[in-house]
N, C-alpha and C. Protein backbone atom coordinates (compact mmCIF):
# COMPACT_ATOMS: atom_id res chain seq x y z
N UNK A 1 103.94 60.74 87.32
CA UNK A 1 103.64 59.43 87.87
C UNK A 1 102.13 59.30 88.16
N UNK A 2 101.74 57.92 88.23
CA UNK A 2 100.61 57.70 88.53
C UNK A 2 99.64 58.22 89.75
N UNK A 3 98.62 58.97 89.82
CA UNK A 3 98.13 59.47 91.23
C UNK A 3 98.89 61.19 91.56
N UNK A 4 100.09 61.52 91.18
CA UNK A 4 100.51 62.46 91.24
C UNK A 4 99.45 63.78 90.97
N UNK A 5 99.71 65.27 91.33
CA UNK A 5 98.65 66.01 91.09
C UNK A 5 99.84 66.76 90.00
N UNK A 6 98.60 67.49 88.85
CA UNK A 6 99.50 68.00 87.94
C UNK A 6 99.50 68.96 88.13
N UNK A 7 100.96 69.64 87.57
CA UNK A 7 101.88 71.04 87.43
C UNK A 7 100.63 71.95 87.52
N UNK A 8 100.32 73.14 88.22
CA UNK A 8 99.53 74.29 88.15
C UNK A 8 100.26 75.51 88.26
N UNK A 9 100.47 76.34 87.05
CA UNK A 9 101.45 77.72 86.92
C UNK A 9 99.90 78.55 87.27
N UNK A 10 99.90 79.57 87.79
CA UNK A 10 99.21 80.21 87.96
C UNK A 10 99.95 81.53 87.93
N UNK A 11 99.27 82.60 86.75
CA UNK A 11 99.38 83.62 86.46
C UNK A 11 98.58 84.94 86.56
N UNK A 12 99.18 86.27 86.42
CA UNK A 12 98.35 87.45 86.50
C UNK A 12 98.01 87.75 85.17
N UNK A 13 96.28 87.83 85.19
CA UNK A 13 96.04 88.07 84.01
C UNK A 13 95.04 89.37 83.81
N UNK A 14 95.10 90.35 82.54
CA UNK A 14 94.90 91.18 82.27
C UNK A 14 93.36 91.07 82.18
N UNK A 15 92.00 91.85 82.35
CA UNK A 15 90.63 92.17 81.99
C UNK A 15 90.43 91.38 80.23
N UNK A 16 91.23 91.92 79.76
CA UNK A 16 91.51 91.41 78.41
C UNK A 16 91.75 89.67 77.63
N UNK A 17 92.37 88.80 79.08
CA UNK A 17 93.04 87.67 78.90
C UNK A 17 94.18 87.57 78.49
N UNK A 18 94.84 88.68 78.50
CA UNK A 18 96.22 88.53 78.12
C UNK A 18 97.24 88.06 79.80
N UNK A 19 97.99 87.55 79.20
CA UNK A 19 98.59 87.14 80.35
C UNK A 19 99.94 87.71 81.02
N UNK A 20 100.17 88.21 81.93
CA UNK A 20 101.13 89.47 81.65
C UNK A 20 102.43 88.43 82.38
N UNK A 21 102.50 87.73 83.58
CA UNK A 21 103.26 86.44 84.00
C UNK A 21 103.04 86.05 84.49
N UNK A 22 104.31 84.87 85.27
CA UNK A 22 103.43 83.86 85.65
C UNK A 22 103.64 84.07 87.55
N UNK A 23 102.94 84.05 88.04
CA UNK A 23 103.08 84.20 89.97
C UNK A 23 104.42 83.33 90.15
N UNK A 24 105.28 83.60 91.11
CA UNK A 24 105.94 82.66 91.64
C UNK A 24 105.39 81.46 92.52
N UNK A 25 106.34 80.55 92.59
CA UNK A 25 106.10 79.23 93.57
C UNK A 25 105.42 79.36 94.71
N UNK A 26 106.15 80.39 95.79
CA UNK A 26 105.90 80.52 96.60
C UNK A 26 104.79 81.55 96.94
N UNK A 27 104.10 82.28 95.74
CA UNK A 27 102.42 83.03 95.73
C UNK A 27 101.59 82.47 96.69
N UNK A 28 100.96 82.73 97.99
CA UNK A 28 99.94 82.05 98.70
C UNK A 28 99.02 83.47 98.18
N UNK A 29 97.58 83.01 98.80
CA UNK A 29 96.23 83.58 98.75
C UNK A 29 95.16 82.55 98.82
N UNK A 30 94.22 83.07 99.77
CA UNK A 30 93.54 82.86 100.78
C UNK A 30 92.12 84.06 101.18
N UNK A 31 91.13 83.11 101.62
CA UNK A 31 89.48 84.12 102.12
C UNK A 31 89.87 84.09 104.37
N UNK A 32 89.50 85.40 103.94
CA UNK A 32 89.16 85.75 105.61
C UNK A 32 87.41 85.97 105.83
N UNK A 33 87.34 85.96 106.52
CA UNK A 33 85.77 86.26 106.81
C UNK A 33 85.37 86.83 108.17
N UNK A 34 85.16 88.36 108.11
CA UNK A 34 84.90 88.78 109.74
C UNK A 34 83.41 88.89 109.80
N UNK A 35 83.98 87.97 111.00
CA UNK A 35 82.02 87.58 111.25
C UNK A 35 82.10 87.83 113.10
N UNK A 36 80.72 88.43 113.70
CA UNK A 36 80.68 88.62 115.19
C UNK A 36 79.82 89.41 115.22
N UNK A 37 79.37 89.31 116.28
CA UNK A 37 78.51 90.50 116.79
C UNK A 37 77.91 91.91 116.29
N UNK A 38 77.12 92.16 115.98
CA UNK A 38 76.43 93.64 115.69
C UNK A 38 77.57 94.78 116.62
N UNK A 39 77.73 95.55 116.58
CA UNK A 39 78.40 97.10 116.77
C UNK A 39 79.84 96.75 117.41
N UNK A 40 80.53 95.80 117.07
CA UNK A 40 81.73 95.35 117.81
C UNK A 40 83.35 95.79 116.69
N UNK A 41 82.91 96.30 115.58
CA UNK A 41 84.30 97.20 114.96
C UNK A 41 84.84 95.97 113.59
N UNK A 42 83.83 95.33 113.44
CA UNK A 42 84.61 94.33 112.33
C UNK A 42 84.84 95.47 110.62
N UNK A 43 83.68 96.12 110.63
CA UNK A 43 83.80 97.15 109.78
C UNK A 43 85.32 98.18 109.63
N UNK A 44 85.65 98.45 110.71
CA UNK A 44 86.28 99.35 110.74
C UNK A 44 87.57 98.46 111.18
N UNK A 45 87.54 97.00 111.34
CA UNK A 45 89.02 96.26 111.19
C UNK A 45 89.55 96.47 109.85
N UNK A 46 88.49 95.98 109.38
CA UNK A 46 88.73 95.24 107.50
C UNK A 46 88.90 97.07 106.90
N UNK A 47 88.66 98.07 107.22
CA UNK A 47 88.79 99.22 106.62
C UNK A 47 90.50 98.94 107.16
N UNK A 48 90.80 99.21 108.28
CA UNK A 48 92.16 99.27 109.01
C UNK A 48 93.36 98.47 108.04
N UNK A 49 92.64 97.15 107.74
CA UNK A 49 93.25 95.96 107.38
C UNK A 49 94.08 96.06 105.83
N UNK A 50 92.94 97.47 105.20
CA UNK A 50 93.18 97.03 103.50
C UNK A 50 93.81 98.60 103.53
N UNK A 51 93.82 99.27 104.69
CA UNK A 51 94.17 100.72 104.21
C UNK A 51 93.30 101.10 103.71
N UNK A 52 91.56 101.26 103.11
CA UNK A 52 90.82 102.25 102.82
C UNK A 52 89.60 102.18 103.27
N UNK A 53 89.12 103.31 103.43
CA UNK A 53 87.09 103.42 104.18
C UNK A 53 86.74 102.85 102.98
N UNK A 54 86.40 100.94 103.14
CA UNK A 54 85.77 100.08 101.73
C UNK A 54 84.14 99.98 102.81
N UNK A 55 84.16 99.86 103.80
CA UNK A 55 83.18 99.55 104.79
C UNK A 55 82.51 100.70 105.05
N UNK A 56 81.22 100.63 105.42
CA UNK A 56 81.01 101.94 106.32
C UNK A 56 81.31 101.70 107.55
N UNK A 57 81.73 102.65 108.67
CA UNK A 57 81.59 102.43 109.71
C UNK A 57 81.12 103.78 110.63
N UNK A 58 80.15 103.06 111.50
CA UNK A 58 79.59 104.26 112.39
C UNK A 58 78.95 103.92 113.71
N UNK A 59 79.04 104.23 114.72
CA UNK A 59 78.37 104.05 115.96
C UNK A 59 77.07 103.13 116.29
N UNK A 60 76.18 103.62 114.69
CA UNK A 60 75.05 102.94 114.78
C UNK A 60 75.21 101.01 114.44
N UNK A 61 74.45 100.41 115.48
CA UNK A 61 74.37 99.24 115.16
C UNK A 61 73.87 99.11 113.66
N UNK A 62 74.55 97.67 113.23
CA UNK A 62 73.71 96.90 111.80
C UNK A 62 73.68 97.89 111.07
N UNK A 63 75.19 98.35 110.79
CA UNK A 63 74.94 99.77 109.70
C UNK A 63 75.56 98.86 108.19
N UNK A 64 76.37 97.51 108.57
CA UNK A 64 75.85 96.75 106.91
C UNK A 64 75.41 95.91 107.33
N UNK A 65 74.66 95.84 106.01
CA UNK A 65 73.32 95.00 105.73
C UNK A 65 73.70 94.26 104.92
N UNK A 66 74.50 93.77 103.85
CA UNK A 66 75.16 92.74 102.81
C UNK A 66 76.65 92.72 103.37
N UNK A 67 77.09 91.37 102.65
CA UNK A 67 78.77 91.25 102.62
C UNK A 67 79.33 92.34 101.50
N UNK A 68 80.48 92.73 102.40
CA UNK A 68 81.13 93.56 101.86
C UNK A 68 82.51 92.93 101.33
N UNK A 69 83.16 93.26 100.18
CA UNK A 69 84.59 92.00 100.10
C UNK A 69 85.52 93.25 99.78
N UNK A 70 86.62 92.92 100.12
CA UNK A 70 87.88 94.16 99.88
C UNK A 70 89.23 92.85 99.71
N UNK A 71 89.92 93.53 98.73
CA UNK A 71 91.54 92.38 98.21
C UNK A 71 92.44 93.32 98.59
N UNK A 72 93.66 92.87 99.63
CA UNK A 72 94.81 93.34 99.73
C UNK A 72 95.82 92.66 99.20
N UNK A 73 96.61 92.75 97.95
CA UNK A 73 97.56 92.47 97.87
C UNK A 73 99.02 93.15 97.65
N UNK A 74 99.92 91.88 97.60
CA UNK A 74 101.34 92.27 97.54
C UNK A 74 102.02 91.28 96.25
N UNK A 75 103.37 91.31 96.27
CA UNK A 75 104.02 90.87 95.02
C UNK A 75 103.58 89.32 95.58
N UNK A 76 103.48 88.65 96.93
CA UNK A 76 103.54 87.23 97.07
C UNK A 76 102.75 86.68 97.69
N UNK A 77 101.75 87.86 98.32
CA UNK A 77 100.19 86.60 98.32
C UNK A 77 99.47 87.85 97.95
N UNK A 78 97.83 87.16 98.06
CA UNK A 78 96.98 87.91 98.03
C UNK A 78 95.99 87.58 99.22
N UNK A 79 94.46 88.16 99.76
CA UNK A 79 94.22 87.91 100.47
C UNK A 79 92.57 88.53 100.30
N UNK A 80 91.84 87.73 100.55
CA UNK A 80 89.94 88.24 99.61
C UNK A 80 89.58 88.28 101.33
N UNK A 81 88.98 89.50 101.95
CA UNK A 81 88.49 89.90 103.31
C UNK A 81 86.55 90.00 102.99
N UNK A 82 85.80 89.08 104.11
CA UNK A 82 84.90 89.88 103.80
C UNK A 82 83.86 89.78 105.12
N UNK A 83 83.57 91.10 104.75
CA UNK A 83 83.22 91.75 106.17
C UNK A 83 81.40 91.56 106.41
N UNK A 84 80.91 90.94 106.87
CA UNK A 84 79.42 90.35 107.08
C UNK A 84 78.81 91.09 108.08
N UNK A 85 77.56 91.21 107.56
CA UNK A 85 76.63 92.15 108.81
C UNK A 85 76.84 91.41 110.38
N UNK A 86 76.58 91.94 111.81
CA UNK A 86 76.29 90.94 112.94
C UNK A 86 75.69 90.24 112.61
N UNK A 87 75.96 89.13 113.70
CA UNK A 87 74.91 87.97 113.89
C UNK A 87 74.14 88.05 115.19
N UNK A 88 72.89 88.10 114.89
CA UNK A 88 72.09 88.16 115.66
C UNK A 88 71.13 87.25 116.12
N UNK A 89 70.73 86.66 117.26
CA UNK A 89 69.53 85.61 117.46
C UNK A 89 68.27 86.69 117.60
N UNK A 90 67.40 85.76 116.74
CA UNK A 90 66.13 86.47 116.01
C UNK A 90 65.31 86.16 117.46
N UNK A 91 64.76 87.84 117.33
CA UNK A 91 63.72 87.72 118.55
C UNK A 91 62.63 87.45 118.01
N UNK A 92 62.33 87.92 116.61
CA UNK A 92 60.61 88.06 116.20
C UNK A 92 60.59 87.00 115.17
N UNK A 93 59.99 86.45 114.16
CA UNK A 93 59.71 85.54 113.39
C UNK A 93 60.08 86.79 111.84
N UNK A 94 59.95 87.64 112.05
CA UNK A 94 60.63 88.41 110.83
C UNK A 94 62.51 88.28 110.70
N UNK A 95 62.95 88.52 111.97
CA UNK A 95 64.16 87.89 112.09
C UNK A 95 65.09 86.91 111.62
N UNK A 96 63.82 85.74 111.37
CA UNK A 96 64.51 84.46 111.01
C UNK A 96 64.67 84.49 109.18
């Protein structure tokens, strides 16, 4: 019908482009984003979260410096995590 949105099958597909099938109906997936404070454990959630040391984590503050992304999935969703250095208010003009 007019205005309607069209049919979207969405499938798992191989490095190759081969298409191996198609996801079910009910497939969700979705972005998380842990964002907070310098030395407060977001590192070592998102390690917790996916089951593996993907993060570093260590005592020392601002120990990452880039986004880090880790995928947990299952047969019926998936889920893209990604773990961002603190946020900090800039004291010096190098900061900003």
């Amino acid at each position: 019908p007019p205005g309607s949105k069209p049919a979207i099958t969405m499938a798992a597909i191989e490095d190759d482009g081969a298409i191996l099938e198609p996801l079910p109906e009910t497939h969700r997936a979705g972005f998380v984003s842990i964002v907070g404070s310098p030395n407060v454990g977001k590192s070592t959630m998102m390690n917790h979260l996916l089951g593996e040391n993907l993060s570093i984590a260590t005592a020392k503050a601002s120990t990452t410096r880039h986004r880090i992304m880790g995928i947990a999935n299952a047969p019926e969703w998936q889920i893209v995590f990604s773990d961002t250095p603190g946020v900090v208010k800039p004291k010096y003009k190098l900061h900003e």
